[in-house]
C-alpha atoms as a PDB file:
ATOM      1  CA  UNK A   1     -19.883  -7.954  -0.492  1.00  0.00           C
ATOM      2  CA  UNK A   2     -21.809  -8.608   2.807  1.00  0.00           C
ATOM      3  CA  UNK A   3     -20.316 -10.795   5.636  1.00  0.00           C
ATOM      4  CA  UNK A   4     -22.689 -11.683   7.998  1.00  0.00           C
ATOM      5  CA  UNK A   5     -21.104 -12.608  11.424  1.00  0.00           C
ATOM      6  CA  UNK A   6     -21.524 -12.198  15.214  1.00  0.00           C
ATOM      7  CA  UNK A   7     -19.380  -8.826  17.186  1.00  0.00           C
ATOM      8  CA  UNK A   8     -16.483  -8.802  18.427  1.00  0.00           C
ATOM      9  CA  UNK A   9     -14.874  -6.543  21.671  1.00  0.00           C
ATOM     10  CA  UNK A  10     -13.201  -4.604  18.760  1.00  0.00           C
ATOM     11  CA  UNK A  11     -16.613  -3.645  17.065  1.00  0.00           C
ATOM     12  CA  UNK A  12     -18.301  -1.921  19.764  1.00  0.00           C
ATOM     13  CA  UNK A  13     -17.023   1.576  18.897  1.00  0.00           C
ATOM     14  CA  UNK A  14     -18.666   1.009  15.412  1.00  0.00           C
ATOM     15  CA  UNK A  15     -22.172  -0.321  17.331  1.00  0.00           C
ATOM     16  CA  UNK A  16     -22.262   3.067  19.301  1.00  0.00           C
ATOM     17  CA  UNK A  17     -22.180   4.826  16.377  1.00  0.00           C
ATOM     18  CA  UNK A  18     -24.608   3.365  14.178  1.00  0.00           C
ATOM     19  CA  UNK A  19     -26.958   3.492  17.443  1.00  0.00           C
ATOM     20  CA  UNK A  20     -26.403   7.070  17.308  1.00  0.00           C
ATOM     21  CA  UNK A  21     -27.235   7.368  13.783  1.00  0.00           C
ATOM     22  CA  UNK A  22     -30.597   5.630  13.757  1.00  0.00           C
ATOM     23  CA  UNK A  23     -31.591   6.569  17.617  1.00  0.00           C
ATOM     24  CA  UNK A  24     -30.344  10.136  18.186  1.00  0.00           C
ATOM     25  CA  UNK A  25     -32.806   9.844  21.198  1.00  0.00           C
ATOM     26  CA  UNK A  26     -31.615   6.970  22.770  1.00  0.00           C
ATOM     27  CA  UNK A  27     -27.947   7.555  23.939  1.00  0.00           C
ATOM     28  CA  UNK A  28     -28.084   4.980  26.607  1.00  0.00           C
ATOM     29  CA  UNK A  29     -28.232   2.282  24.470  1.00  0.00           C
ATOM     30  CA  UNK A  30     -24.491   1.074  24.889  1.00  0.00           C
ATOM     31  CA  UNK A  31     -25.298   1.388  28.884  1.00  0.00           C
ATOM     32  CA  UNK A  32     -27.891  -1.228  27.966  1.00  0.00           C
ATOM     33  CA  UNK A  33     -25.920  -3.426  25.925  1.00  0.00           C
ATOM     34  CA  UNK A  34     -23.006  -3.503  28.489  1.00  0.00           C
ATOM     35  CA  UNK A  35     -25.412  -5.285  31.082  1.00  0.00           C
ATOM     36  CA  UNK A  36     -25.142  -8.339  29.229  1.00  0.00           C
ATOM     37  CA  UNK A  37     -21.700 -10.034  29.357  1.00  0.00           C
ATOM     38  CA  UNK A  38     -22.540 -12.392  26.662  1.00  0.00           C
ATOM     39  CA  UNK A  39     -23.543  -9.686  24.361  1.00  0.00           C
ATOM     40  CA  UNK A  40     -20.656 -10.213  21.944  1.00  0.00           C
ATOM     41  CA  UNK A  41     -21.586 -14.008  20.339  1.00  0.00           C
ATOM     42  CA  UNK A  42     -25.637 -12.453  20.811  1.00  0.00           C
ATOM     43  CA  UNK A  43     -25.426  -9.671  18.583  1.00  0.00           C
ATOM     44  CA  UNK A  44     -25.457 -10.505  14.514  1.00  0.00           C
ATOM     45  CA  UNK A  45     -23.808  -7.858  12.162  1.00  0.00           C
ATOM     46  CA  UNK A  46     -23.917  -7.278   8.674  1.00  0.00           C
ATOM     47  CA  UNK A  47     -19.976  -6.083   7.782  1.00  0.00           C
ATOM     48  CA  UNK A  48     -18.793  -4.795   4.709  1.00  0.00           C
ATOM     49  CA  UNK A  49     -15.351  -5.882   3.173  1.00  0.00           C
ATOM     50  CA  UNK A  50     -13.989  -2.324   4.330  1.00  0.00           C
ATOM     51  CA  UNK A  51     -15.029  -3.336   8.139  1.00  0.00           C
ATOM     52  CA  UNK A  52     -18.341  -0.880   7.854  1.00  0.00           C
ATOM     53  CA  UNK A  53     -21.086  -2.307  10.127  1.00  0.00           C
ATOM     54  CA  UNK A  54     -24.249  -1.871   7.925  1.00  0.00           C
ATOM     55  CA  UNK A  55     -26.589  -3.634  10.164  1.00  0.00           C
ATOM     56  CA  UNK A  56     -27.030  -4.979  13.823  1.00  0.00           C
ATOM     57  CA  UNK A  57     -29.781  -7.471  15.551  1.00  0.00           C
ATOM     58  CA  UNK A  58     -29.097  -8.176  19.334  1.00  0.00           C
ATOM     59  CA  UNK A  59     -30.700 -10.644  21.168  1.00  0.00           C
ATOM     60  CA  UNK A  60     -31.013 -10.196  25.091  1.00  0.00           C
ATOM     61  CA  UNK A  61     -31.714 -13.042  27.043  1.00  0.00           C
ATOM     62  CA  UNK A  62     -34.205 -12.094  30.032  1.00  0.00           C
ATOM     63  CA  UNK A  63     -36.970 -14.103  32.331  1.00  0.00           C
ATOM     64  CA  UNK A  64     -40.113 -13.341  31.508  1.00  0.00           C
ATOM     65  CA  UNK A  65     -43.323 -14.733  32.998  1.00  0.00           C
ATOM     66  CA  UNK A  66     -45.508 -17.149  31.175  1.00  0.00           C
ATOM     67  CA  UNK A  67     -49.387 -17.558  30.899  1.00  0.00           C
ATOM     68  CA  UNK A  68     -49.462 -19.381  33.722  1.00  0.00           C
ATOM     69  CA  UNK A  69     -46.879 -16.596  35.567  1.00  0.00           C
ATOM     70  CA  UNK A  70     -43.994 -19.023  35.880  1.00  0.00           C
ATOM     71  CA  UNK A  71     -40.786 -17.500  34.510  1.00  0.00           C
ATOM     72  CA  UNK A  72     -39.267 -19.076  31.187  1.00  0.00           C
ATOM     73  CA  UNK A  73     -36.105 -17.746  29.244  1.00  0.00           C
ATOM     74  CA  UNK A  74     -37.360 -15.306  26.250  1.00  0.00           C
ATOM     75  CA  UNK A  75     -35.401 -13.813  23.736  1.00  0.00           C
ATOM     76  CA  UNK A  76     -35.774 -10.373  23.626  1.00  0.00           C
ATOM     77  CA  UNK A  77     -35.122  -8.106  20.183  1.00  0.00           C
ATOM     78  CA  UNK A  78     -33.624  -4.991  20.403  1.00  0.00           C
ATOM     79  CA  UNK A  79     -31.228  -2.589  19.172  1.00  0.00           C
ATOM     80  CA  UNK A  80     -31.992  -3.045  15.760  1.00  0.00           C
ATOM     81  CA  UNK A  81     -30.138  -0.604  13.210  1.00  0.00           C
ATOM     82  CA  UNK A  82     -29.946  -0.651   9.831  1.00  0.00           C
ATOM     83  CA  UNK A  83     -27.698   2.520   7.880  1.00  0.00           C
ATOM     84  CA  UNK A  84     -30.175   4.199   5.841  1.00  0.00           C
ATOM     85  CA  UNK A  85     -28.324   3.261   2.460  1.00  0.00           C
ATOM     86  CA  UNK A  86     -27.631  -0.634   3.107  1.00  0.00           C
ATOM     87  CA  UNK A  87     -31.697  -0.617   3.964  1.00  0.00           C
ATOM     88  CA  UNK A  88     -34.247  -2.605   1.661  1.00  0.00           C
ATOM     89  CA  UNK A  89     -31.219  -5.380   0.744  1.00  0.00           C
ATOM     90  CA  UNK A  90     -32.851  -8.174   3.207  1.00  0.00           C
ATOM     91  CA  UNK A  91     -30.130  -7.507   5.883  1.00  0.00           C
ATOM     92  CA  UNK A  92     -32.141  -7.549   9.222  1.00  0.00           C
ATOM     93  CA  UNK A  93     -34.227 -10.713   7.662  1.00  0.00           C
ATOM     94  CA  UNK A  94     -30.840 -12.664   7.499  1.00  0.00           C
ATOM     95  CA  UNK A  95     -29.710 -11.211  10.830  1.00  0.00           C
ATOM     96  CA  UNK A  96     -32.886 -12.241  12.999  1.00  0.00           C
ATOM     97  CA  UNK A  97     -32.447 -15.786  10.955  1.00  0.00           C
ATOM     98  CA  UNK A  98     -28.933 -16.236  12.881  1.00  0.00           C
ATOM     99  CA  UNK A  99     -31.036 -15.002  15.977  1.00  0.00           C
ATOM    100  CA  UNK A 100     -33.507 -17.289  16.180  1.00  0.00           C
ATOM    101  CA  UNK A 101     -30.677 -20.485  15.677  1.00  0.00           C
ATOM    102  CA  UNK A 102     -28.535 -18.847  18.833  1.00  0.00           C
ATOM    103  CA  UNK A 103     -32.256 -18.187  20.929  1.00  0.00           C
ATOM    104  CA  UNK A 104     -33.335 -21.852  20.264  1.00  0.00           C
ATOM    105  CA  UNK A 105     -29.518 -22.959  20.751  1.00  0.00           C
ATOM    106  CA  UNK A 106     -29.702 -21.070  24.141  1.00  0.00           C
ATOM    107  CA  UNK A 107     -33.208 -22.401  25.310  1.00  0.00           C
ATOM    108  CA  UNK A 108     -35.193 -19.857  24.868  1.00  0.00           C
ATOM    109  CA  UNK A 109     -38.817 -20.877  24.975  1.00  0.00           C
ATOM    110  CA  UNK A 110     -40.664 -18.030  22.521  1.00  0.00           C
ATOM    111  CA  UNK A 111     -38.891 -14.410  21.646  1.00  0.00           C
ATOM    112  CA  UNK A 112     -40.189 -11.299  22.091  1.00  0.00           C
ATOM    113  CA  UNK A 113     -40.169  -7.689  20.557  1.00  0.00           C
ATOM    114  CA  UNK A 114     -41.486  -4.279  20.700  1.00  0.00           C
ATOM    115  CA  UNK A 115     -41.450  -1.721  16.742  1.00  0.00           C
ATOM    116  CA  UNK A 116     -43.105   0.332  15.466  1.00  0.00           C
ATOM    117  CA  UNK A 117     -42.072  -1.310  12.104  1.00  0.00           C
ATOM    118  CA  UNK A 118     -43.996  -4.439  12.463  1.00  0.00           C
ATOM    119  CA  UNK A 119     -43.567  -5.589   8.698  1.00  0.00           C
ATOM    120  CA  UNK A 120     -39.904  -5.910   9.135  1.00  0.00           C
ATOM    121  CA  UNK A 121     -40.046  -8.821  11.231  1.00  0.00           C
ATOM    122  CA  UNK A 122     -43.988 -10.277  10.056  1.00  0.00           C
ATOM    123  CA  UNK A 123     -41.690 -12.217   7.483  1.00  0.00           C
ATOM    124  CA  UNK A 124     -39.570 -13.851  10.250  1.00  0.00           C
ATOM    125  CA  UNK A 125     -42.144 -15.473  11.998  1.00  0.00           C
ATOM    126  CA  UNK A 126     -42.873 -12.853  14.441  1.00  0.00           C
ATOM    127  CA  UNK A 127     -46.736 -12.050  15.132  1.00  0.00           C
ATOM    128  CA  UNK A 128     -48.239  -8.970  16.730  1.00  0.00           C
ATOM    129  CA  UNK A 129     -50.397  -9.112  19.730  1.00  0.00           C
ATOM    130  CA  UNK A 130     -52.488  -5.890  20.750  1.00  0.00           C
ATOM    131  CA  UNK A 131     -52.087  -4.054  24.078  1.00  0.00           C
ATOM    132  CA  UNK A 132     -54.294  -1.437  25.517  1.00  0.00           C
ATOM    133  CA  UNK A 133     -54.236   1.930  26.894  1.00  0.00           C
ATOM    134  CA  UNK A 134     -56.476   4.491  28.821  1.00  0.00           C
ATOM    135  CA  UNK A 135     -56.209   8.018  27.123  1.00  0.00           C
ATOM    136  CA  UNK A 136     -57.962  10.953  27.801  1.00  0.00           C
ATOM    137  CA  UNK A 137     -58.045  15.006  28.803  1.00  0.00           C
ATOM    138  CA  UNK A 138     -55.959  15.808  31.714  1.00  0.00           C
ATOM    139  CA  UNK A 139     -58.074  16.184  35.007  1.00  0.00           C
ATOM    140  CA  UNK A 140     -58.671  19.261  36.021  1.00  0.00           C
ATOM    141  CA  UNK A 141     -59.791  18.425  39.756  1.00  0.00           C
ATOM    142  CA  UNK A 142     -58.417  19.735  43.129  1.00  0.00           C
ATOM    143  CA  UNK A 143     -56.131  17.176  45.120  1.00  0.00           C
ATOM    144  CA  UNK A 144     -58.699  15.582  47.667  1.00  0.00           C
ATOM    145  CA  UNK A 145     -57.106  15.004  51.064  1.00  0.00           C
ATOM    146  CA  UNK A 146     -55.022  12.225  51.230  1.00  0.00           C
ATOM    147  CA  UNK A 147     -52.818  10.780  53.765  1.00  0.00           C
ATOM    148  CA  UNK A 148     -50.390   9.946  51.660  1.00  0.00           C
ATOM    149  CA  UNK A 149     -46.982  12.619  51.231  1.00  0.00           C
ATOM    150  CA  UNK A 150     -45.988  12.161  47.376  1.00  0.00           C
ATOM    151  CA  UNK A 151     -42.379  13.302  46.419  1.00  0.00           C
ATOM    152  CA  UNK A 152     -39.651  12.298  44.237  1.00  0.00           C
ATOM    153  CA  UNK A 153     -37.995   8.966  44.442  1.00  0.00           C
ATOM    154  CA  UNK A 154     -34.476   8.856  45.966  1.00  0.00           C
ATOM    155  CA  UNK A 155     -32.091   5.613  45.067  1.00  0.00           C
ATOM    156  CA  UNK A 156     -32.735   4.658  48.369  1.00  0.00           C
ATOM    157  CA  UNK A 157     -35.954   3.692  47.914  1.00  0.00           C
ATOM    158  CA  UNK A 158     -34.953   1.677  45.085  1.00  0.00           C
ATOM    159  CA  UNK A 159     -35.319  -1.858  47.374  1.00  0.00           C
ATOM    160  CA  UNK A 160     -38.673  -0.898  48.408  1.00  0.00           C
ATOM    161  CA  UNK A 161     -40.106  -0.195  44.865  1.00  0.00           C
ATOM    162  CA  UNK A 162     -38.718  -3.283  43.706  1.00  0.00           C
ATOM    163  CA  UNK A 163     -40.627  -4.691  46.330  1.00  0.00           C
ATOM    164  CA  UNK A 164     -43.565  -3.127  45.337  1.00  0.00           C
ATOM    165  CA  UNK A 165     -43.349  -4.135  41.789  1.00  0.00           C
ATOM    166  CA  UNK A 166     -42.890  -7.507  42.384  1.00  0.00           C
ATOM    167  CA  UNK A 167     -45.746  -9.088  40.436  1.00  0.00           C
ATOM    168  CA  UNK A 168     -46.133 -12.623  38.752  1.00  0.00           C
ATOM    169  CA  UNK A 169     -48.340 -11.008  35.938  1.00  0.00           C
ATOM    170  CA  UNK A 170     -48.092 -12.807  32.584  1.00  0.00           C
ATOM    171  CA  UNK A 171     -45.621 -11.130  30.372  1.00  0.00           C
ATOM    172  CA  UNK A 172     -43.111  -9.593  33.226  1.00  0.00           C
ATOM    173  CA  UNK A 173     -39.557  -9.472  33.443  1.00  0.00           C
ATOM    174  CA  UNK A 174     -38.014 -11.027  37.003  1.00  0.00           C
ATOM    175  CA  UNK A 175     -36.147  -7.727  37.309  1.00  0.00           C
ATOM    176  CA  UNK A 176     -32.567  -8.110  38.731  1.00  0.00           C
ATOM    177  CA  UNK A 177     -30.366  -5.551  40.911  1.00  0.00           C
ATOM    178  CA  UNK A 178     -28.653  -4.265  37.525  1.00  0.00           C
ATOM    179  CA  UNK A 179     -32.091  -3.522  35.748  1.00  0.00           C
ATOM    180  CA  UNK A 180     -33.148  -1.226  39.077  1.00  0.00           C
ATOM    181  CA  UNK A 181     -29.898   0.304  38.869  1.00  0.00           C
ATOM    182  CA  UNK A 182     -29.537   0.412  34.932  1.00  0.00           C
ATOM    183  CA  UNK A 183     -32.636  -0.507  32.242  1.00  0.00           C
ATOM    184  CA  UNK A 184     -34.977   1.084  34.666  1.00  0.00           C
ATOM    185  CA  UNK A 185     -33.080   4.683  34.770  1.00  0.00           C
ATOM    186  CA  UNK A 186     -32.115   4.213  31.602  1.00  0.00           C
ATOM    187  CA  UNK A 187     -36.289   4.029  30.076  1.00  0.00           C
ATOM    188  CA  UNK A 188     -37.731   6.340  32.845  1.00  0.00           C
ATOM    189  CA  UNK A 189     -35.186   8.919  33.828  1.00  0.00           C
ATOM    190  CA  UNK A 190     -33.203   8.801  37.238  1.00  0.00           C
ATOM    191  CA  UNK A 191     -35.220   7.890  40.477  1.00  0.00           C
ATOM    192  CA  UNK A 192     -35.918  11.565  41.003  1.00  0.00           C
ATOM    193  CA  UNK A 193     -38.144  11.809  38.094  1.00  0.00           C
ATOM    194  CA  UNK A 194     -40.689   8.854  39.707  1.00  0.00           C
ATOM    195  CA  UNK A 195     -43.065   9.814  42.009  1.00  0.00           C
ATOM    196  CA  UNK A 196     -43.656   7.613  45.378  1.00  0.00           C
ATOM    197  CA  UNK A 197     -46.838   7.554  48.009  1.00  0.00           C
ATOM    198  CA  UNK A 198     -44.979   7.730  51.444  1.00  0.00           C
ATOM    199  CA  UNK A 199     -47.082   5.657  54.387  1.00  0.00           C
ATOM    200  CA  UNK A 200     -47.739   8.654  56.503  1.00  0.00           C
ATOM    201  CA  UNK A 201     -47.301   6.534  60.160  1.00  0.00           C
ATOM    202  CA  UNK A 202     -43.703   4.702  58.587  1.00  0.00           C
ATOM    203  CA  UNK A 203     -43.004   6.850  56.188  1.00  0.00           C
ATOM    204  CA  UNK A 204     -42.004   4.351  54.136  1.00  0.00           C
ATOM    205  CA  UNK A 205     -42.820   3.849  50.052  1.00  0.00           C
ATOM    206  CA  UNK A 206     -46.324   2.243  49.719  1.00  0.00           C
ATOM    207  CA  UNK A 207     -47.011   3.091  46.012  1.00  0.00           C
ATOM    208  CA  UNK A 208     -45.024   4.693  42.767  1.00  0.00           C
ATOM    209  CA  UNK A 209     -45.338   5.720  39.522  1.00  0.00           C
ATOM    210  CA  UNK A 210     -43.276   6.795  36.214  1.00  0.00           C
ATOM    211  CA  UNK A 211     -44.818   9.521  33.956  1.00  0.00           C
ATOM    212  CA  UNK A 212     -42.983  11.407  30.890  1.00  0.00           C
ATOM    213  CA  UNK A 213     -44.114  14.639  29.779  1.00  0.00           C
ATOM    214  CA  UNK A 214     -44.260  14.656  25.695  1.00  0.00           C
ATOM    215  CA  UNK A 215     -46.176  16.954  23.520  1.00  0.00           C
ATOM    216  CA  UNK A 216     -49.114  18.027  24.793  1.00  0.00           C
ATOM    217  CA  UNK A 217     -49.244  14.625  26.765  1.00  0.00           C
ATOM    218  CA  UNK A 218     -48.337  12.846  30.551  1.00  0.00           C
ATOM    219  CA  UNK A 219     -47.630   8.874  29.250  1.00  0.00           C
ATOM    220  CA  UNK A 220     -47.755   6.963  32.759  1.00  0.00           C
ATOM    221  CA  UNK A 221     -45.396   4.301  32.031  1.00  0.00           C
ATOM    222  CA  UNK A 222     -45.527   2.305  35.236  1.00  0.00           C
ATOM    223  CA  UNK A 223     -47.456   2.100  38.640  1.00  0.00           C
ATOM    224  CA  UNK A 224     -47.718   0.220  40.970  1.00  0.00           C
ATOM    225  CA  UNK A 225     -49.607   0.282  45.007  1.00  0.00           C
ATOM    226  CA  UNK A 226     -50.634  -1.251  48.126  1.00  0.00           C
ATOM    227  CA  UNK A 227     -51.775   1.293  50.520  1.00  0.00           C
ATOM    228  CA  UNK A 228     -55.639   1.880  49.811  1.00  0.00           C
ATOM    229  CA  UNK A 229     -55.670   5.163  48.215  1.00  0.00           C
ATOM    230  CA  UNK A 230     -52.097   5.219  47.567  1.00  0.00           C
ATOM    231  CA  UNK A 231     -52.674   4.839  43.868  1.00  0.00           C
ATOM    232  CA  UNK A 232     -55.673   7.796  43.796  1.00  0.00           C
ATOM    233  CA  UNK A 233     -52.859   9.810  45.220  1.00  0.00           C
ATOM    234  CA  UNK A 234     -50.086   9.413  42.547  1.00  0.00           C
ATOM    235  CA  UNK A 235     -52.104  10.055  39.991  1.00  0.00           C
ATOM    236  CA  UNK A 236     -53.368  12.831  41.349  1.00  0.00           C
ATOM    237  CA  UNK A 237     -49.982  14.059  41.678  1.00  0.00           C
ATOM    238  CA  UNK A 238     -48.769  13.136  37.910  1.00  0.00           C
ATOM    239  CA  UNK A 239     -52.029  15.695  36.667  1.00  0.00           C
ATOM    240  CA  UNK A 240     -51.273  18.477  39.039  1.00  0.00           C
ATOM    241  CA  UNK A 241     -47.395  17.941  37.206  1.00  0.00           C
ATOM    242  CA  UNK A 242     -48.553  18.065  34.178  1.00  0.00           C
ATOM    243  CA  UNK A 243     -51.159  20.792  34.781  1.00  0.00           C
ATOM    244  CA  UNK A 244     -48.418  22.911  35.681  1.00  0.00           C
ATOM    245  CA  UNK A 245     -46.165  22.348  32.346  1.00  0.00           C
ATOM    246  CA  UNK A 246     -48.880  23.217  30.157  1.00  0.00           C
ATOM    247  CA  UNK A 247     -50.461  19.608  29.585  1.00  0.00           C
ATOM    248  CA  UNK A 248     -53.749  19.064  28.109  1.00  0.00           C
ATOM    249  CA  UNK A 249     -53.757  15.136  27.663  1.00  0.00           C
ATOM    250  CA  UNK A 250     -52.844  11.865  29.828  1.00  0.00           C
ATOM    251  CA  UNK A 251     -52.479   8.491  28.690  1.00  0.00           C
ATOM    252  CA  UNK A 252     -52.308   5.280  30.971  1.00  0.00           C
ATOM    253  CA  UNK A 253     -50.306   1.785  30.477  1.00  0.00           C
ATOM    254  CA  UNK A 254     -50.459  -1.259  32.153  1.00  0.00           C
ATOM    255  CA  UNK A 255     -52.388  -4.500  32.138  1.00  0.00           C
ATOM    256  CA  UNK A 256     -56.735  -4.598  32.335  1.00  0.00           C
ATOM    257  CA  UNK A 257     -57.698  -1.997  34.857  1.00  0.00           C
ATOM    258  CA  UNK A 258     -58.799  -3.917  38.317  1.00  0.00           C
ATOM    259  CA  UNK A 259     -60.577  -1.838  40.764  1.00  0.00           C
ATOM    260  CA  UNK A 260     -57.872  -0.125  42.243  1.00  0.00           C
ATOM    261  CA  UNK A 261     -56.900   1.899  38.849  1.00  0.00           C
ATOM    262  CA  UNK A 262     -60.631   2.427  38.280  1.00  0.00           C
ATOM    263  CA  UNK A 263     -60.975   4.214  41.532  1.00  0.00           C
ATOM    264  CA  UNK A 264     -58.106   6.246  40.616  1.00  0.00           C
ATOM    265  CA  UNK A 265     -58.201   6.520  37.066  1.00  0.00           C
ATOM    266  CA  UNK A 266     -60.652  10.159  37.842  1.00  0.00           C
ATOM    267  CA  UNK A 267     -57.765  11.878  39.131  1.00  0.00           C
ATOM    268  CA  UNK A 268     -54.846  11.169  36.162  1.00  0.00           C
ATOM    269  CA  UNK A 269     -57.945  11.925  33.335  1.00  0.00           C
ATOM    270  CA  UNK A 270     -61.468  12.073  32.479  1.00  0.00           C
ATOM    271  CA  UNK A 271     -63.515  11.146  29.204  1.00  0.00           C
ATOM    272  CA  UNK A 272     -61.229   8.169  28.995  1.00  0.00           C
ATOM    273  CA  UNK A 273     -61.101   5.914  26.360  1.00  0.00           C
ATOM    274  CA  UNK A 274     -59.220   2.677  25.585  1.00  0.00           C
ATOM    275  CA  UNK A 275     -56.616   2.429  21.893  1.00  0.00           C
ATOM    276  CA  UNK A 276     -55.278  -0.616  20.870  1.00  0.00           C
ATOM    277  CA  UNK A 277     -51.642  -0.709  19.804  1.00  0.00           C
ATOM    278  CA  UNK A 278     -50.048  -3.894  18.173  1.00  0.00           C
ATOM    279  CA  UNK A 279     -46.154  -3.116  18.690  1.00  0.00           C
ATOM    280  CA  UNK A 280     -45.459  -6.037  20.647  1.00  0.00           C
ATOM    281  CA  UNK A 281     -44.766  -8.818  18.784  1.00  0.00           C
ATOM    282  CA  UNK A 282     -43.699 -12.693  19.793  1.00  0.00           C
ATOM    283  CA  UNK A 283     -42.125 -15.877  17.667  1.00  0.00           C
ATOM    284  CA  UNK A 284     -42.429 -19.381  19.209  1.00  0.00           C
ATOM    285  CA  UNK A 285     -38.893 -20.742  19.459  1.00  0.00           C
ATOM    286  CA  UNK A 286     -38.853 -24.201  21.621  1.00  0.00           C
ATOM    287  CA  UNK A 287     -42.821 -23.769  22.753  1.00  0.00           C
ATOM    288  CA  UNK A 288     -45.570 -24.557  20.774  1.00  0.00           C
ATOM    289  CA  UNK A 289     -47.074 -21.358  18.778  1.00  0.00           C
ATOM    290  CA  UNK A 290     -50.488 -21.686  21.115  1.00  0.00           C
ATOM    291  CA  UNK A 291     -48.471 -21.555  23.992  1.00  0.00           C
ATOM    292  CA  UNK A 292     -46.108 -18.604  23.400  1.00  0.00           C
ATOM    293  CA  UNK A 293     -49.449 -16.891  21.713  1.00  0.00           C
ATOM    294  CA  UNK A 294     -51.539 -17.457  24.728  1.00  0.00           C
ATOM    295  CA  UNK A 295     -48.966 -15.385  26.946  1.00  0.00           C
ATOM    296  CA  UNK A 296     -49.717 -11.736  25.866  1.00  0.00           C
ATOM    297  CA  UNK A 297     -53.448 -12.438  26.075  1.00  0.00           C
ATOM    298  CA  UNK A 298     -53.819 -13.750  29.571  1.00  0.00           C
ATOM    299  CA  UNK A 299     -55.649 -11.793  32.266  1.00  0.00           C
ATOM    300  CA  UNK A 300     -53.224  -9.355  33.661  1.00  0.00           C
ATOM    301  CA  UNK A 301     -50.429  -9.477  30.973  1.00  0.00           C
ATOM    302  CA  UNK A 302     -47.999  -6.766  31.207  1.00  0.00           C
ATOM    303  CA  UNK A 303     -44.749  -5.505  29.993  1.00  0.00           C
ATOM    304  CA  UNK A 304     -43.467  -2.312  31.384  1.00  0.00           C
ATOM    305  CA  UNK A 305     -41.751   0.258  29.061  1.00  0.00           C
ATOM    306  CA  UNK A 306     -39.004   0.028  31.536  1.00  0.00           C
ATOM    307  CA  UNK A 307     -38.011  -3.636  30.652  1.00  0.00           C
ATOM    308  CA  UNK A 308     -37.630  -2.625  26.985  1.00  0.00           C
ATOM    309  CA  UNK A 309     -34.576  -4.487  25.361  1.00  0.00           C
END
């Protein structure tokens, strides 16, 4: 028999495990999960009579920006683990059911959620919403001259970046001190894997950007710049990276390109062409469905791969 139930203190040697069971490539989930000292009565297990933890949903409580780019409290999905043998018995369905109650108990206006499963959670009331990136083959062009120095982040440029990635685009998460410190290391790598455009009169941060090397492929997770030209300048960076590690393809995220990404688009790719993904998914909770709909469709909507859940 099946208990369903929320975590204790005591169960959180048990959660590890199971996250390293289904997400061998994810070992900082627990780092995640510790950021939230609520976590305990906001994570829903199915337990076993012999204390075996078949099943976990956690729900994160973040602020994320609305249409209109005012922030409301969203639920946010994530860590979701079923062990391969208790799967196909309805056990996530009945844990997101306790999640939603707790969300709505807890004020949360609409939840969000990012699979690549999106069936498993269709049936609970969650509906995707496309998003839209820029792929194409890795350019091949010289650096032009730029009077921008790009080199590695340090943590002390952490304050500036956040800065600089202060946005009130639709869809954001108001990032706090222990996201810069934690989520944001934890999805893109330490600080010294970002790249940043240093003003060449203050030397001070005036753009940055994330990029992971996969197969074949630089993914630019993340961007972000005010200096005019700054942005030309990082990308040109990422594809000279990549170039060098044997990379044939690039792929861009982020909201509608404005003319800024345009202008430097040419130097990250060329023959580029737009996919649409539906991974993201929301459920109205205390808003009305239009409402919470409307969000990921309104000009600029965003959310970074760094604010994952």
């Amino acid at each position: 028999m099946t208990r369903i139930r929320t975590a204790r203190p005591a169960d959180e040697p048990a959660l590890h495990a199971l996250w390293a069971e289904c997400f061998a490539a994810a070992p900082h989930l627990p780092a995640l999960y510790a950021l939230d000292p609520g976590r305990h009565h906001r994570t829903f297990l199915a337990v076993r009579e012999n204390g075996t933890v078949d099943a976990v949903v956690v729900y994160v409580p973040r602020d994320i920006r609305d249409a209109d780019g005012t922030p409301v409290r969203v639920g946010g999905i994530g860590s979701v683990a079923t062990r391969p043998e208790a799967r196909g018995r309805g056990l996530v369905r009945a844990l997101l059911q306790e999640a939603v109650a707790t969300m709505r108990a807890e004020s949360c206006a609409w939840s969000l959620l990012f699979t690549g499963t999106p069936r498993v959670y269709t049936g609970s009331g969650w509906r995707s919403f496309p998003t839209h990136l820029h792929e194409g083959t890795l350019s091949s062009a010289p650096p032009t001259r730029s009077p921008y120095r790009v080199r590695p982040a340090r943590p002390a440029d952490l304050p500036t970046l956040a800065g600089l990635a202060r946005t009130r685009a639709p869809l954001t998460a108001v990032r706090t001190g222990a996201d810069w410190r934690t989520r944001l290391p934890a999805w893109y790598g330490p600080p010294r894997d970002w790249l940043v455009a240093q003003d060449p009169d203050t030397a001070r941060p005036v753009g940055w950007a994330v990029a992971a090397h996969g197969e074949g492929t630089v993914d630019v997770h993340e961007y972000a710049a005010t200096g005019p030209g700054a942005l030309a300048a990082l990308f040109a960076a990422v594809a000279a990276r990549a170039r060098r590690a044997g990379l044939r393809e690039a792929r861009l995220r982020g909201p509608a390109p404005g003319p800024a990404v345009r202008e430097a688009l040419p130097h990250l790719m060329t023959g580029a062409t737009v996919r649409t993904e539906h991974t993201g998914m929301i459920r109205p909770l205390l808003t009305p469905p239009q409402h919470a709909h409307a969000v990921p469709r309104a000009p600029g909507a965003v959310h970074w791969y760094g604010d994952s859940f």
